[in-house]
Protein backbone atom coordinates (compact mmCIF):
# COMPACT_ATOMS: atom_id res chain seq x y z
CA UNK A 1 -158.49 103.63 -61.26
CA UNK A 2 -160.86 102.73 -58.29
CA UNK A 3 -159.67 103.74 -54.69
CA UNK A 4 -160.95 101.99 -51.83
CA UNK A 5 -161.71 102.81 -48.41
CA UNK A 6 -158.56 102.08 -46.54
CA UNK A 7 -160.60 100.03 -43.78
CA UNK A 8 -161.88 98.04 -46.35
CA UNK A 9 -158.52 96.93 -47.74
CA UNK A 10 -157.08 96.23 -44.14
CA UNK A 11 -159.85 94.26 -43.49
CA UNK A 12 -159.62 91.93 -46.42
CA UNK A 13 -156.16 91.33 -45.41
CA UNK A 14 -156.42 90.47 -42.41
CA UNK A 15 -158.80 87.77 -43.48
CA UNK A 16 -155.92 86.55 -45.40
CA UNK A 17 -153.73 86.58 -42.29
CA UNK A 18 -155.80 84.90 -40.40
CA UNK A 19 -156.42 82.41 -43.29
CA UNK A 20 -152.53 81.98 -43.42
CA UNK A 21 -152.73 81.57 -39.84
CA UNK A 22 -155.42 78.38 -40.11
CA UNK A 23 -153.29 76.88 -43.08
CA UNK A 24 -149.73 77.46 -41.00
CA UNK A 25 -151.71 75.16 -38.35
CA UNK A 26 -152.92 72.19 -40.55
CA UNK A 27 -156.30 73.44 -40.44
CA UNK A 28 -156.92 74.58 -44.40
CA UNK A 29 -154.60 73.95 -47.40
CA UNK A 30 -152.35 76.50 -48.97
CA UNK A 31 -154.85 77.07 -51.60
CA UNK A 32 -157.55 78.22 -49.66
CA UNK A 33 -155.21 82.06 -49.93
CA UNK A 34 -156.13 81.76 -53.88
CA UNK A 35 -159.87 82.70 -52.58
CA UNK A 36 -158.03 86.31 -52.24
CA UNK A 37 -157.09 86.87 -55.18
CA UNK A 38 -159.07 87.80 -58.46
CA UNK A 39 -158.96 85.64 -61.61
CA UNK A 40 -156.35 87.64 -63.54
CA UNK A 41 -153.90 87.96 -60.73
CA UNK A 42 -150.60 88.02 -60.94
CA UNK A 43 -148.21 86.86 -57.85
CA UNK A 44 -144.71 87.60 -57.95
CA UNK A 45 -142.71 85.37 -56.07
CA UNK A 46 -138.32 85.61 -55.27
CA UNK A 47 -137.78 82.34 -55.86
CA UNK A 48 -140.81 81.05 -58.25
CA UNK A 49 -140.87 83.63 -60.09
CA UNK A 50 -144.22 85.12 -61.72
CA UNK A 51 -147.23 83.35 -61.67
CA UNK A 52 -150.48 84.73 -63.41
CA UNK A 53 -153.88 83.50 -63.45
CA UNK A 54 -155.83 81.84 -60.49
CA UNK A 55 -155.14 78.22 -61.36
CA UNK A 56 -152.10 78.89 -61.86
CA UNK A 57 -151.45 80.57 -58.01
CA UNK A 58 -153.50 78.46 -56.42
CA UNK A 59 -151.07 75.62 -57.81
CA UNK A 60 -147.71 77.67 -56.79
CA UNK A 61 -149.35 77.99 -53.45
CA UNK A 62 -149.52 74.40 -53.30
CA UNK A 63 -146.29 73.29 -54.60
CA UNK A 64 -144.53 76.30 -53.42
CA UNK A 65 -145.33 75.66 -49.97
CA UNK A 66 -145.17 71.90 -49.86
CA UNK A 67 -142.58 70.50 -47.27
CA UNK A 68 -142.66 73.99 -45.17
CA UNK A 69 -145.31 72.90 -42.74
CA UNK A 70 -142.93 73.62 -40.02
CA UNK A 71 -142.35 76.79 -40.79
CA UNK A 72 -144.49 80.07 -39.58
CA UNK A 73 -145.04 83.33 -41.33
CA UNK A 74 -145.91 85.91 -38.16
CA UNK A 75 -147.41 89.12 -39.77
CA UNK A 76 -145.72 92.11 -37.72
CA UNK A 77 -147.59 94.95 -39.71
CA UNK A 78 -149.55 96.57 -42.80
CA UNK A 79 -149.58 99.53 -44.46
CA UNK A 80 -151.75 100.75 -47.49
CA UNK A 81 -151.21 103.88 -49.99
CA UNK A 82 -154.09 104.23 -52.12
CA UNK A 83 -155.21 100.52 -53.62
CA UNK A 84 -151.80 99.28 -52.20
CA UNK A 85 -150.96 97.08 -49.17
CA UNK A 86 -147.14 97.19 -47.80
CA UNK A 87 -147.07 94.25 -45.08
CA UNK A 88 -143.64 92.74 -43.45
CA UNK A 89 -143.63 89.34 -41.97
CA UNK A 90 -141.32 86.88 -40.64
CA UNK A 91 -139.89 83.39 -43.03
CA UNK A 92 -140.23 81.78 -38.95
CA UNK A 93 -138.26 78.12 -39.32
CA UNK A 94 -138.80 75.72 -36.25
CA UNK A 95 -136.52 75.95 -33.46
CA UNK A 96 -134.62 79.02 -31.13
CA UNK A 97 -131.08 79.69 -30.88
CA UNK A 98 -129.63 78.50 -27.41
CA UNK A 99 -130.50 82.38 -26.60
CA UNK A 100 -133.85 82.03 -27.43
CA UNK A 101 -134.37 84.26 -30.50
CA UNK A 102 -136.03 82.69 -33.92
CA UNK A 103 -134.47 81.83 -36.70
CA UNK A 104 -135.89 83.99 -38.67
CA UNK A 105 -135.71 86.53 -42.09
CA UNK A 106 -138.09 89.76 -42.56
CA UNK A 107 -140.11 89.72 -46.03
CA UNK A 108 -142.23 92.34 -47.49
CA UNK A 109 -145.26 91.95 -49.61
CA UNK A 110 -147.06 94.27 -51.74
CA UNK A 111 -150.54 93.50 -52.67
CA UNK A 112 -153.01 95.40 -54.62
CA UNK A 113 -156.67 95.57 -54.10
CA UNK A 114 -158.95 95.09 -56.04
CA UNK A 115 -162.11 94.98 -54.48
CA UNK A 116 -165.07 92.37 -53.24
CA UNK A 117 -162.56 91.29 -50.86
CA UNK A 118 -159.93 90.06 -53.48
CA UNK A 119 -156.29 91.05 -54.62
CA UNK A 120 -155.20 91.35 -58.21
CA UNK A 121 -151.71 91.63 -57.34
CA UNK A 122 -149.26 90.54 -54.79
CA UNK A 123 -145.23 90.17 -55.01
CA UNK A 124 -143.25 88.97 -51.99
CA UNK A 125 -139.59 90.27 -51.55
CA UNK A 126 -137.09 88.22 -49.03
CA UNK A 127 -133.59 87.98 -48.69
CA UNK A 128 -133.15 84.18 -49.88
CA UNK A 129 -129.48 84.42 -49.73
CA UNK A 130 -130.48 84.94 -45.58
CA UNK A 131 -132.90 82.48 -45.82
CA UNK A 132 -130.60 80.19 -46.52
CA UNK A 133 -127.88 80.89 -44.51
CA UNK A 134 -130.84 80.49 -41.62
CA UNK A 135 -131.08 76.90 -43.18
CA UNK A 136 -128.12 76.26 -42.49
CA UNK A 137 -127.50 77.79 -39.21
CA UNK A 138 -130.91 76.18 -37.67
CA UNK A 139 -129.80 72.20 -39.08
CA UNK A 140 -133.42 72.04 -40.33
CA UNK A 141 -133.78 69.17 -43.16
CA UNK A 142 -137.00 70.37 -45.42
CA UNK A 143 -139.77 67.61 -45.12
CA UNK A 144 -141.11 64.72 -47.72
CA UNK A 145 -142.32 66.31 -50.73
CA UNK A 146 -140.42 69.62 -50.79
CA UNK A 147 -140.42 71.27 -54.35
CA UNK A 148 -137.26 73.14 -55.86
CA UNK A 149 -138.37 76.34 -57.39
CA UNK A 150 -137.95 76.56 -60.96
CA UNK A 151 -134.17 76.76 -62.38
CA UNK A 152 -134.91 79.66 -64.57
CA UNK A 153 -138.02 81.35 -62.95
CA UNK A 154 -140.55 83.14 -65.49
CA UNK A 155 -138.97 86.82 -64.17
């Protein structure tokens, strides 16, 4: 199995950040991440489950995603061991507490590289039993078009 220069890896994901970043402000559509990942991927998701193939994320991206455009995903920072990335990032929902901080929950994503630029794997852990207590807390009311994840996930 191919190693790849660490710098090389870093780089590619920060171009996904800072795609993230350009979706998370209207200015691209969640699929424009897919461009990341290789044909065969597989993304692992905590609530959707496991999603293989590139049409097949670049759809979850979209539907996954859809009613969240108030929400931000800050990246705080990355990591990488070999052909894999560790990152940790905020689930950011819209508003402050009356002392200012975020409502906000950390999650962790692993990707794996797989050169040209492109990830062949990626699986997102979150505490969604947090997230939703955030939910609560915050009073925010998911926009039109929000999609339920799956009832019985493909695990």
């Amino acid at each position: 199995m191919p190693h790849y220069p660490r710098e090389e890896i870093l780089a590619s994901y920060e171009r996904y950040v800072a795609t993230r970043r350009r979706v998370e402000a209207g200015q691209a559509s969640w699929d424009a991440l897919a461009a990341f990942f290789t044909d065969g991927a597989t993304f692992i998701d905590p609530a959707w489950g496991r999603v293989e193939g590139i049409a097949a994320i670049r759809e979850f991206l979209v539907e996954s995603m859809a009613g969240l455009e108030d929400w931000e995903f800050p990246h705080e920072w990355a990591m990488v061991d070999g052909d894999r990335l560790i990152a940790r990032w905020q689930n950011r929902l819209p508003g402050r507490r009356a002392d200012g901080s975020h409502y906000e929950a950390p999650g962790y994503s692993m990707l794996i590289y797989a050169g040209g630029g492109r990830f062949r794997f990626e699986e997102d852990l979150l505490n969604m039993v947090h997230v939703g207590e955030l939910i609560r807390e915050s009073g925010w009311k998911p926009a039109a078009g929000l999609h339920a994840p799956p009832r019985h996930p493909r695990r």
